[in-house]
Protein backbone atom coordinates (compact mmCIF):
# COMPACT_ATOMS: atom_id res chain seq x y z
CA UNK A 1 -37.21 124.52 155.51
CA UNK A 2 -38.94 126.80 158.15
CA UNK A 3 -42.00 125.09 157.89
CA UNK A 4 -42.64 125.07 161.55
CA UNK A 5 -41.37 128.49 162.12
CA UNK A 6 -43.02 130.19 159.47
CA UNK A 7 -46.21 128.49 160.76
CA UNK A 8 -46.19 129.88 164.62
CA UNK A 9 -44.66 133.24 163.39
CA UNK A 10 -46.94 133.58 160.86
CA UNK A 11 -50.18 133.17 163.28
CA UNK A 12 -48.44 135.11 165.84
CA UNK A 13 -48.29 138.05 163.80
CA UNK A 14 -50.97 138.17 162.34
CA UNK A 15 -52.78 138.82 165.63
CA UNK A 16 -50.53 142.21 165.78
CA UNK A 17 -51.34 143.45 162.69
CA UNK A 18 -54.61 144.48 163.33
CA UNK A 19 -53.73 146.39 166.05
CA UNK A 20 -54.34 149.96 165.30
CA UNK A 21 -52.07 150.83 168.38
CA UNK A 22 -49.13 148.62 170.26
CA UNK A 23 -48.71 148.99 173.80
CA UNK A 24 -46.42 147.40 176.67
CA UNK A 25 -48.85 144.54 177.14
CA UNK A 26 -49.34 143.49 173.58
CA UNK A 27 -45.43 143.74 172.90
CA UNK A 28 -44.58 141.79 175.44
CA UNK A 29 -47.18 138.75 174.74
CA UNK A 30 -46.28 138.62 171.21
CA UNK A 31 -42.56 138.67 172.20
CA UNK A 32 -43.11 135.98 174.59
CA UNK A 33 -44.97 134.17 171.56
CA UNK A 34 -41.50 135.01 169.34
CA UNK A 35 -39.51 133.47 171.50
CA UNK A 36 -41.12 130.62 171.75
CA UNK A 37 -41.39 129.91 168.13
CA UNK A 38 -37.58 130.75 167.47
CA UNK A 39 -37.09 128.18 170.49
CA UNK A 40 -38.86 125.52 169.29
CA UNK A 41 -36.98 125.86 165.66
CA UNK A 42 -33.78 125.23 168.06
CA UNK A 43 -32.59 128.90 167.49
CA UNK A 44 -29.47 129.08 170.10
CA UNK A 45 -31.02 130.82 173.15
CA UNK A 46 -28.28 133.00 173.64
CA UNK A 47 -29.03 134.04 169.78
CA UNK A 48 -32.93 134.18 170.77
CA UNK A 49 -32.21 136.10 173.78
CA UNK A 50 -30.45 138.74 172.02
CA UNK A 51 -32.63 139.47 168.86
CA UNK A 52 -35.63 139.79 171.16
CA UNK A 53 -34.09 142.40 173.06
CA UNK A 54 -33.19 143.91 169.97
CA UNK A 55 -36.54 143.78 168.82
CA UNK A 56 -38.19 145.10 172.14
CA UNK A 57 -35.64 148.19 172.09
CA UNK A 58 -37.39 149.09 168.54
CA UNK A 59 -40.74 148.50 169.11
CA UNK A 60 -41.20 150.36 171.78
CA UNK A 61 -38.91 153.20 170.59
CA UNK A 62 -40.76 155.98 168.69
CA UNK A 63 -40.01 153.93 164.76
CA UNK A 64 -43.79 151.82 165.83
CA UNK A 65 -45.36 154.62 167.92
CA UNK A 66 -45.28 157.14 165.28
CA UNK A 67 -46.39 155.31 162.37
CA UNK A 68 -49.92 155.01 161.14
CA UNK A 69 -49.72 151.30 160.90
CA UNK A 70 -48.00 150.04 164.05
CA UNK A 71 -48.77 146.48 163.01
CA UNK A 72 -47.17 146.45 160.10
CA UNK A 73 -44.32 148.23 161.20
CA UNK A 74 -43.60 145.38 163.84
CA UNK A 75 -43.35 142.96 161.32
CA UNK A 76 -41.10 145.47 159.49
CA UNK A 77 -39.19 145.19 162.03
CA UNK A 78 -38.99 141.65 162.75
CA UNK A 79 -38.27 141.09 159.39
CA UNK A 80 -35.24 143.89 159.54
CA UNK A 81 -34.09 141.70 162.89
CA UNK A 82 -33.88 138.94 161.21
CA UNK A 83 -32.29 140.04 157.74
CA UNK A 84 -29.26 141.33 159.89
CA UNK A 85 -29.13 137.81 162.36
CA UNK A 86 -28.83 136.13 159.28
CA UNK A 87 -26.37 138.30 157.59
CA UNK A 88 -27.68 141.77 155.85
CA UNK A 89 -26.93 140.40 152.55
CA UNK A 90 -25.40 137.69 150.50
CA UNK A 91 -21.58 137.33 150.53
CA UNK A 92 -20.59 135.72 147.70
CA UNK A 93 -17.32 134.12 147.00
CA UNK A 94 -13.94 135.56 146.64
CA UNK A 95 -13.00 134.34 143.48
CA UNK A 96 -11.10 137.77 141.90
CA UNK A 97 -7.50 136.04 142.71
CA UNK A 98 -4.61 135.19 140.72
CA UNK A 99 -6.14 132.12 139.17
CA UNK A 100 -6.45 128.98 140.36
CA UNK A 101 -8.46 130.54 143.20
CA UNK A 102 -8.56 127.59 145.56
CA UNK A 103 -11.54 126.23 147.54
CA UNK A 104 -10.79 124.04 150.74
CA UNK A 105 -13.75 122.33 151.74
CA UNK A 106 -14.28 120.90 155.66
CA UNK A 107 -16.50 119.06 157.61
CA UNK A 108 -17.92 116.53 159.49
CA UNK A 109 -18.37 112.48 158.55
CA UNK A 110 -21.81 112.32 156.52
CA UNK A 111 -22.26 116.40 156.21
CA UNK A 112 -22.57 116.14 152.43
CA UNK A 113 -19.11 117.49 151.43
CA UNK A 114 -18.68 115.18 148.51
CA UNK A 115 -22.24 116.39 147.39
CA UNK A 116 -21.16 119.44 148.00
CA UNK A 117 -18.76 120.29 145.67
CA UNK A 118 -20.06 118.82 142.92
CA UNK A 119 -22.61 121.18 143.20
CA UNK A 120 -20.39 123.95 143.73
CA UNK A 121 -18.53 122.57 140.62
CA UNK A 122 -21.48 122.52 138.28
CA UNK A 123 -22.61 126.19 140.27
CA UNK A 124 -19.39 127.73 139.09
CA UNK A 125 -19.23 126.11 136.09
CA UNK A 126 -23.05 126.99 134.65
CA UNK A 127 -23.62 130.38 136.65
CA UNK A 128 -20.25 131.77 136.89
CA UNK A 129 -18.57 130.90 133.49
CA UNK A 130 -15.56 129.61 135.44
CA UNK A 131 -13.86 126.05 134.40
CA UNK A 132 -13.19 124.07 137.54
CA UNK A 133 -10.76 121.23 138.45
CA UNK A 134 -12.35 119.43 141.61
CA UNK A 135 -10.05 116.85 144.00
CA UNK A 136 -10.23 114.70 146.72
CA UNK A 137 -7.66 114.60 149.43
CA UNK A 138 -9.72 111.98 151.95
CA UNK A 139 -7.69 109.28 151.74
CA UNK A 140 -9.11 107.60 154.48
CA UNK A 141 -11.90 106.79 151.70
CA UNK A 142 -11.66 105.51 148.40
CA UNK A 143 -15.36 105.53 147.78
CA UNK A 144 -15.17 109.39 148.07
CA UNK A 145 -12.68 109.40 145.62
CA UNK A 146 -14.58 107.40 143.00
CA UNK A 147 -17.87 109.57 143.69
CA UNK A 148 -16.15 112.74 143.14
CA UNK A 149 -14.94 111.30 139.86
CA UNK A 150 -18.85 110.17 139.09
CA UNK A 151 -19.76 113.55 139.88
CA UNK A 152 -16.94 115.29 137.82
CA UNK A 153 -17.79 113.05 134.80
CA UNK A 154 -21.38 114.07 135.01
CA UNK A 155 -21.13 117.65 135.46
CA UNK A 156 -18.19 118.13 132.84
CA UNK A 157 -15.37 119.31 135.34
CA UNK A 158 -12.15 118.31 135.11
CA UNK A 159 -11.14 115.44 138.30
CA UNK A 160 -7.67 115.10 139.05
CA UNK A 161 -6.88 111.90 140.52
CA UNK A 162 -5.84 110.88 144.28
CA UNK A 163 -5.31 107.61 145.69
CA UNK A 164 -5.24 106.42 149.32
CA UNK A 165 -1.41 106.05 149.69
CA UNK A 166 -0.82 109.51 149.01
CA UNK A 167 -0.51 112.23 152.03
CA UNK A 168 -3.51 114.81 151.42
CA UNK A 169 -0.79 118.19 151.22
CA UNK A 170 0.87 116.36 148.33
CA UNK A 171 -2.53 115.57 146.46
CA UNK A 172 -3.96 119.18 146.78
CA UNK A 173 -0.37 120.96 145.97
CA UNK A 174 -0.34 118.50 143.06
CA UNK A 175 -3.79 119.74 141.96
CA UNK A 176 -3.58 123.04 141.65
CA UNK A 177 0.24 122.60 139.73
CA UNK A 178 -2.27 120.48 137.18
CA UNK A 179 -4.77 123.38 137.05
CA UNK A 180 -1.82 126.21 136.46
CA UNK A 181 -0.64 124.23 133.74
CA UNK A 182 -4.03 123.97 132.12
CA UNK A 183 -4.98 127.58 133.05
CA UNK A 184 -8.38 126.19 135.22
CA UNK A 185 -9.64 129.04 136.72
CA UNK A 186 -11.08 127.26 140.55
CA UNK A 187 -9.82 124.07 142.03
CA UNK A 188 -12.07 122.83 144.88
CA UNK A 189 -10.27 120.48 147.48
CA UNK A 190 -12.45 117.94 148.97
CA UNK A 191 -11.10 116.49 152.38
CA UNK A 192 -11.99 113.76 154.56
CA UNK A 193 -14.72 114.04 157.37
CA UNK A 194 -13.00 115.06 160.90
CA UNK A 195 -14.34 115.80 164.88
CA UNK A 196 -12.88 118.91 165.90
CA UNK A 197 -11.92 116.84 168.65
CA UNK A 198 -9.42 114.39 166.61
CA UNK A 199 -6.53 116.34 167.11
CA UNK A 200 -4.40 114.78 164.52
CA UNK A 201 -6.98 114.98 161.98
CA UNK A 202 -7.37 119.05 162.80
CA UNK A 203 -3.57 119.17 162.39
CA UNK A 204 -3.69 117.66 159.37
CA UNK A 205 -6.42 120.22 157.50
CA UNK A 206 -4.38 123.11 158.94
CA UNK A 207 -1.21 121.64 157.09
CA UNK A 208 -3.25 121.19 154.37
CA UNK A 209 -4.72 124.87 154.57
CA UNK A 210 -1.13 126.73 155.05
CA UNK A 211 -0.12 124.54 151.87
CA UNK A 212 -2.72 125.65 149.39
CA UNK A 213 -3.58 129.33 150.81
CA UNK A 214 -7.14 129.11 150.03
CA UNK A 215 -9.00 131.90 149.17
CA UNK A 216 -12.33 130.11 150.64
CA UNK A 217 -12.36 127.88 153.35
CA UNK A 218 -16.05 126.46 153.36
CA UNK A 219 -17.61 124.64 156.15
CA UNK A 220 -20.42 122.35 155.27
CA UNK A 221 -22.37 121.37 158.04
CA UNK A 222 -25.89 119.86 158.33
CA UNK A 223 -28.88 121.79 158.89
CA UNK A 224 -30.69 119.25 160.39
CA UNK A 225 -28.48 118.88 163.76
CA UNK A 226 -30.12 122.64 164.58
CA UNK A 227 -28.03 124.76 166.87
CA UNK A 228 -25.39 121.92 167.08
CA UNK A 229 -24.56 122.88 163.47
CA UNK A 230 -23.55 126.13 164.95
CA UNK A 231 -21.77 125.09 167.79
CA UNK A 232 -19.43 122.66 165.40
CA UNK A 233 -18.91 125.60 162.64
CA UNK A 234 -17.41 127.69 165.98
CA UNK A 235 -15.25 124.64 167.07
CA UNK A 236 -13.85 124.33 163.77
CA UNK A 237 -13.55 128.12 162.83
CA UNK A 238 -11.21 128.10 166.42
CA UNK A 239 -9.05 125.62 164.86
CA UNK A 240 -9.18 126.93 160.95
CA UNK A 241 -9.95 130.87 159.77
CA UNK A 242 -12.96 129.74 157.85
CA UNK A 243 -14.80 132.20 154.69
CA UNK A 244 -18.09 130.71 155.04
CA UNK A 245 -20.39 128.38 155.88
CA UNK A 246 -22.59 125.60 153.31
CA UNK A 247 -25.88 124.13 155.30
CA UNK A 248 -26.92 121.15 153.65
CA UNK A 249 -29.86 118.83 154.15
CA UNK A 250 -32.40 122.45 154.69
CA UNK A 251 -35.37 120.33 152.42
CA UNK A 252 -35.13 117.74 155.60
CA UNK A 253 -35.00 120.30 158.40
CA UNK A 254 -38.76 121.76 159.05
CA UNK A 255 -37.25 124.05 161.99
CA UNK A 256 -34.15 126.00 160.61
CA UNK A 257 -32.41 126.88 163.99
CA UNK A 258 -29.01 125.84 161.99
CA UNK A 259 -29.38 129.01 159.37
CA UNK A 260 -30.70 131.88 162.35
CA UNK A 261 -27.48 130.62 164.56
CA UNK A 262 -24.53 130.31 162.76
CA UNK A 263 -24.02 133.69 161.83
CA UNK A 264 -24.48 134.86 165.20
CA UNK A 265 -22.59 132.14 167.01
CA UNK A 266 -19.37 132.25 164.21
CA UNK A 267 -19.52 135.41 163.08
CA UNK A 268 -18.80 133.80 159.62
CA UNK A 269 -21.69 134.17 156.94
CA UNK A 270 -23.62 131.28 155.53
CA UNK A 271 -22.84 131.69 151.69
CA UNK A 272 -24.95 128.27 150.12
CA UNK A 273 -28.14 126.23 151.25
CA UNK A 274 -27.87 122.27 149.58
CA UNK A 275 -31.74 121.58 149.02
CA UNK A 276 -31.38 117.40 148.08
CA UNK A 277 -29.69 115.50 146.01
CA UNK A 278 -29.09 116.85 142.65
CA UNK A 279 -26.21 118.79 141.28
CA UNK A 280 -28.58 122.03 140.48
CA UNK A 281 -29.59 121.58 143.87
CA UNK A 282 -27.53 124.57 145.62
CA UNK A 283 -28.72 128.11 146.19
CA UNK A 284 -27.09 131.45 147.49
CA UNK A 285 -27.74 132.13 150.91
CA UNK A 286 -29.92 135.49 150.73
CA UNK A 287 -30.82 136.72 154.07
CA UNK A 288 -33.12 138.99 152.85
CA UNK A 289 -35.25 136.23 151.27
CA UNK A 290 -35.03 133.75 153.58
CA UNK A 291 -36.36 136.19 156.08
CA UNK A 292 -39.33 136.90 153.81
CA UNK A 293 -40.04 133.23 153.31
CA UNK A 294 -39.65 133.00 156.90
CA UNK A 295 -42.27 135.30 157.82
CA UNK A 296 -44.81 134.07 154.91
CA UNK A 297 -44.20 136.19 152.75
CA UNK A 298 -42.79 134.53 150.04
CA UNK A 299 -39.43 135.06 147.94
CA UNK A 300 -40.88 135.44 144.55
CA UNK A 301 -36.65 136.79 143.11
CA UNK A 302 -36.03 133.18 143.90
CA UNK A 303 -38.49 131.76 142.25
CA UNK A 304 -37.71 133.83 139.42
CA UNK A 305 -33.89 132.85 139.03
CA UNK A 306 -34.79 129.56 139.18
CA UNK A 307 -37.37 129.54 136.34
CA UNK A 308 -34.64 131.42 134.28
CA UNK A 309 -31.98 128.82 134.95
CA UNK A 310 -34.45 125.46 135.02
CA UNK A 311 -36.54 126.72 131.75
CA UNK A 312 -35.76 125.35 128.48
CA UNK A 313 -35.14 128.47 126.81
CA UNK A 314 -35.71 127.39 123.13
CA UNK A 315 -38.73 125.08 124.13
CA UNK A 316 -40.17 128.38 125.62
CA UNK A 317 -39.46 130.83 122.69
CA UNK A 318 -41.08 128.32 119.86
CA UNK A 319 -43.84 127.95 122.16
CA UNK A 320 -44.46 131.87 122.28
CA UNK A 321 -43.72 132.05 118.26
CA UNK A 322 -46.29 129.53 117.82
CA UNK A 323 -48.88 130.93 119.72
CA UNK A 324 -48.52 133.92 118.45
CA UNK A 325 -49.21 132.45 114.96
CA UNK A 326 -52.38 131.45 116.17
CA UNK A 327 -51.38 127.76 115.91
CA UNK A 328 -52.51 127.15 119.81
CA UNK A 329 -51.42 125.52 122.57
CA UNK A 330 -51.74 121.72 122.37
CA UNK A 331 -51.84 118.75 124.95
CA UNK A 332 -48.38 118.04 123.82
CA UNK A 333 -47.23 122.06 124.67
CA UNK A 334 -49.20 121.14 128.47
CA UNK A 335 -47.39 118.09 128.86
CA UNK A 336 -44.22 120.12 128.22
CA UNK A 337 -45.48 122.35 130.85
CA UNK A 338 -46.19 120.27 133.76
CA UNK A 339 -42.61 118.86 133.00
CA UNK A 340 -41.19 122.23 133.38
CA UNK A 341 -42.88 122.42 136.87
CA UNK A 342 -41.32 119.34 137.74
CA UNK A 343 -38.01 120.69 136.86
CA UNK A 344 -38.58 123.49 139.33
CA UNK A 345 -38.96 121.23 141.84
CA UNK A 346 -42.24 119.98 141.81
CA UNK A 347 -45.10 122.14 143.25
CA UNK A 348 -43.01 121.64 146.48
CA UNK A 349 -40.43 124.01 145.35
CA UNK A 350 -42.49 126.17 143.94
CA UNK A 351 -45.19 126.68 147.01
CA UNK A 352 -41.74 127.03 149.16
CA UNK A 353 -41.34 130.02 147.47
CA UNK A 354 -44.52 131.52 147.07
CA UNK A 355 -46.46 134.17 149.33
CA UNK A 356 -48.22 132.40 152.26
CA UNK A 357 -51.76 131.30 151.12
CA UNK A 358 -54.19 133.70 153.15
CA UNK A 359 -54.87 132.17 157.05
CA UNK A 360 -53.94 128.58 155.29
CA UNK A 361 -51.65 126.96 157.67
CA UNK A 362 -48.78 125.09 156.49
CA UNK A 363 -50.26 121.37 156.99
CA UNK A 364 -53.08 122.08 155.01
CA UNK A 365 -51.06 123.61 152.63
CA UNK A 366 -49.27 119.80 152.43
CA UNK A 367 -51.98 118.50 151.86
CA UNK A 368 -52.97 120.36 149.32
CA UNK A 369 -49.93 120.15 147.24
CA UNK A 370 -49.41 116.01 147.68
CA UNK A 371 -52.83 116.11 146.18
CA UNK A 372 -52.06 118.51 143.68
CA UNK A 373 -48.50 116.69 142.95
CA UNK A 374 -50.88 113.47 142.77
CA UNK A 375 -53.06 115.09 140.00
CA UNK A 376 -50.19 116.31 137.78
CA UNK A 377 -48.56 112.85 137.58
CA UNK A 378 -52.42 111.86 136.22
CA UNK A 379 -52.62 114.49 133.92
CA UNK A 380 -49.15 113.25 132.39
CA UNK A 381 -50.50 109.81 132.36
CA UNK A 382 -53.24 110.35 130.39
CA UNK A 383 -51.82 112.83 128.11
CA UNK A 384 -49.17 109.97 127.79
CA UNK A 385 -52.14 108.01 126.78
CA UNK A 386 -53.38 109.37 124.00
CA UNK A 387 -52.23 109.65 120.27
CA UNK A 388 -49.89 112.38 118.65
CA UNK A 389 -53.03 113.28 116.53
CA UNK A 390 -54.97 113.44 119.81
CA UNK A 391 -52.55 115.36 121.80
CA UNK A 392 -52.12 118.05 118.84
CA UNK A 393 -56.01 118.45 118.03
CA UNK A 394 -58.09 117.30 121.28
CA UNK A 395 -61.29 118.59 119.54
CA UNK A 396 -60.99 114.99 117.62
CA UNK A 397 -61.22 113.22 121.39
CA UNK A 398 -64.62 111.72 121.29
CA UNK A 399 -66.54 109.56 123.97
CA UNK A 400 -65.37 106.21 123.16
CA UNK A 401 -61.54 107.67 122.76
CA UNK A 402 -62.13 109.03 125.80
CA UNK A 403 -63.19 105.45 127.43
CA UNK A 404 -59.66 104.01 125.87
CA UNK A 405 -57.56 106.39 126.91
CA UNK A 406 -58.80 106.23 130.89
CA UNK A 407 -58.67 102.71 130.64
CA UNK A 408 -54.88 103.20 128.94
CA UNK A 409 -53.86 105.42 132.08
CA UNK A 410 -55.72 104.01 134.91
CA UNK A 411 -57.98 106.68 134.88
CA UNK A 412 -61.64 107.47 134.97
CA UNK A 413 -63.70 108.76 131.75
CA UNK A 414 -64.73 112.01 134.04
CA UNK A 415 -60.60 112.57 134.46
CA UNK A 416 -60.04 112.61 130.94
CA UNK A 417 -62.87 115.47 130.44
CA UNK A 418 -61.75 117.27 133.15
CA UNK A 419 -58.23 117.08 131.65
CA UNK A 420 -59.28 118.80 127.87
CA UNK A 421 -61.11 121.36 130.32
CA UNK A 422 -58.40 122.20 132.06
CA UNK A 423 -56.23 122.54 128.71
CA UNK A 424 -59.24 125.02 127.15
CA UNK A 425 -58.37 127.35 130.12
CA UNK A 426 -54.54 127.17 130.07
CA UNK A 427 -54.69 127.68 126.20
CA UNK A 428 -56.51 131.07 126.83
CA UNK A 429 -54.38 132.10 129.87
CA UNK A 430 -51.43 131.15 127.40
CA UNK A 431 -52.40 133.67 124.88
CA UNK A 432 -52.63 136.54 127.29
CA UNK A 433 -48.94 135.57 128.53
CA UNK A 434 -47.22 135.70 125.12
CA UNK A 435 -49.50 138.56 124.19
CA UNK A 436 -48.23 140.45 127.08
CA UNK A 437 -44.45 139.54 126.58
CA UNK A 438 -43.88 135.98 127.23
CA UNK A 439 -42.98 133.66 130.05
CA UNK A 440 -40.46 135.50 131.65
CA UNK A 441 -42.89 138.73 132.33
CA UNK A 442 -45.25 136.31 133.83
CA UNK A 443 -42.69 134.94 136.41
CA UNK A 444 -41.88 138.50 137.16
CA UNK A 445 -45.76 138.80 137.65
CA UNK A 446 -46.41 136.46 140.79
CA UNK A 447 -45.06 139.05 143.01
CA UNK A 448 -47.14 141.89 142.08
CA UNK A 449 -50.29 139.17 141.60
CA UNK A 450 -50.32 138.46 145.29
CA UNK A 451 -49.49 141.57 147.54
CA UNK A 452 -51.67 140.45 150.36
CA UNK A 453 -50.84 136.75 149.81
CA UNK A 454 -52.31 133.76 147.16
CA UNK A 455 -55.97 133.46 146.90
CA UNK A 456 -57.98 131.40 148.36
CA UNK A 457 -57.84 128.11 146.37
């Protein structure tokens, strides 16, 4: 997400840094060049008009005048801008009522709703200790139905059931009598795709909504329809008093106009970003973050949280005890590794994340990581290839193992060296990490390792 945003804000500031003064003339071009960029990631102009001006009234106020690195303090301030379009901080949910606290989720046909709150079921469930009961009340679709109860299975939630004859007020009221008797502390209501134009449909989610009493009302919208994801959210807040706002699809949408206009156009704060697919695929919305990976600069907390919640704990602390008995690290312990990685999201999710590379744009940087993606899936191959004696001692590997296990994975001899070289290095960099404190402190590391972005690779 922000891909081509980060990319023409990124150059465009960098040209101001330099500067050891700001005048008029070089406000007003890189303005010019802001707008643009926040125009071309379909930011709402009235949105782009106003956080220009905003921008303008600072910069050319004494706060960049009087400081010793003008620059600097104009990205400051961009950044600052765009921390408080977004938000200031993140809102999380009201869930500190009489339980069942009740969820009502809306939206439009194809949004991701179902999707949705199964992630917000397993989200609750694994990050917020809370047991969930999740329902469906579209019974205009039995398919939704039967994938929320896929979904529930999966995930361990409890799914109460709903069939298509039933009117959606009785299913939901039903629900949450189910969860009081069963003392389930969230119930999330899934309901059936509606135009804030279909009358009859609106009416019937405001029945549904004065039934239940929600505490949230979410609105999960697509980030790839850009501004138009704003404009719906405003439609639909007219007709319902929503809590919040869920963009899904942001992997898919390079531009991000969708998450810089909602806030402003609603008024209602964005509280979750769905990044694919998967269940674990849901993050709080932080402004503050998102306006740092915006800019290039990274959003290394992130990262962090998500190596803590992805990383298998136990696999990590015999790792560390082993190395610390001087046993080593082995080709099975780098497998392990590079599966981790994946976990995370694949050196996509992790490069999302990361400080900008220094003056790399963000199509090389593609490049780059599809053919460093590319390589990983050959290391695992050949690893894959060898023998449990081979993987725990490599020393053994000689040239005509070698030969079998390239020909075993597809690979060339010259990959299979380069492999055990690459190993020799990890297994020292290994021993400084658990020497130091284990994995952990070396997450917490990457932001401090970079201050003036990743090396050159």
């Amino acid at each position: 997400m922000f891909e081509n945003l980060t990319d023409r804000l990124s150059q465009t500031l960098r040209h101001v840094t330099g500067k050891a003064k700001l005048t008029e003339d070089n406000i007003k071009d890189t303005l010019r060049e802001v707008r643009m960029a926040l125009l071309e990631a379909d930011v709402a102009l009235p949105v782009v008009k106003d956080f220009v001006a905003k921008i303008k009234d600072r910069a050319v106020g004494t706060e960049v005048s009087k400081s010793l690195t003008p620059g600097q303090a104009f990205v400051k301030i961009v950044q600052a801008e765009l921390v408080e379009l977004m938000g200031a901080a993140n809102e999380d949910l009201a869930l500190n009522a009489a339980p069942p606290a009740v969820i009502l989720m809306a939206g439009l046909q194809g949004a991701g709703k179902t999707t949705t709150v199964g992630k917000l079921s397993r989200f609750l469930k694994e990050r917020k200790k809370k047991s969930v009961l999740v329902v469906s009340a579209d019974v205009y679709r039995p398919a939704a139905i039967k994938q929320l109860e896929t979904l529930a299975n999966d995930i361990g939630v409890t799914f109460f059931p709903s069939d298509t004859s039933q009117k959606p007020v009785d299913i939901a009221e039903a629900a949450i009598r189910e969860a009081k008797l069963k003392f389930i502390d969230v119930v999330i209501v899934d309901t059936a795709g509606r135009l804030h134009v279909d009358t009859e449909m609106m009416d019937e989610i405001k029945q549904v909504h004065a039934a239940i009493k929600p505490v949230e009302t979410l609105f999960v919208v697509d980030a790839m329809t850009g501004q138009d994801a704003a404009n719906t959210a405003k439609a639909f807040n007219d007709a319902l008093p929503l809590t919040g706002v869920v963009l899904t699809k942001v992997d898919g949408d390079a531009r991000g106009g969708a998450a810089l206009s909602v806030r402003a156009i609603t008024g209602k704060p964005i509280k979750f970003l769905g990044m694919g697919e998967k269940t674990e695929a849901l993050d709080p919305f932080h402004p503050d973050r998102v306006a740092s990976r915006i800019l290039g600069m990274g959003d290394v907390l992130s990262l962090i949280e998500q190596a803590e919640q992805t990383m298998d704990r136990e696999k990590a602390e015999k790792l560390a005890k082993k190395i610390k008995k001087g046993k080593g690290f082995d080709l099975e312990d780098f497998r392990d590794q590079l599966q981790q990685m994946k976990n995370m999201g694949g050196l996509g999710g992790l490069m999302d994340k990361l400080p900008m590379l220094g003056g790399v744009n963000l199509s090389q940087m593609g490049n780059a990581q599809n053919a460093a993606e590319k390589q990983f899936k050959q290391m695992e191959a050949i690893i894959n290839s060898m023998t449990p004696a081979e993987r725990r001692d490599p020393e053994v590997i000689s040239g005509s193992r070698k030969r079998r296990i390239a020909l075993g994975s597809g690979t060339q001899v010259q990959d299979v060296g380069r492999l055990i070289k690459q190993h020799k290095q990890m297994q020292k960099m290994m021993k400084k990490v658990t020497a130091k404190g284990g994995m952990a402190k070396m997450m917490r590391g990457m932001g401090s390792m970079f201050p003036g972005g990743m090396p050159k690779m």
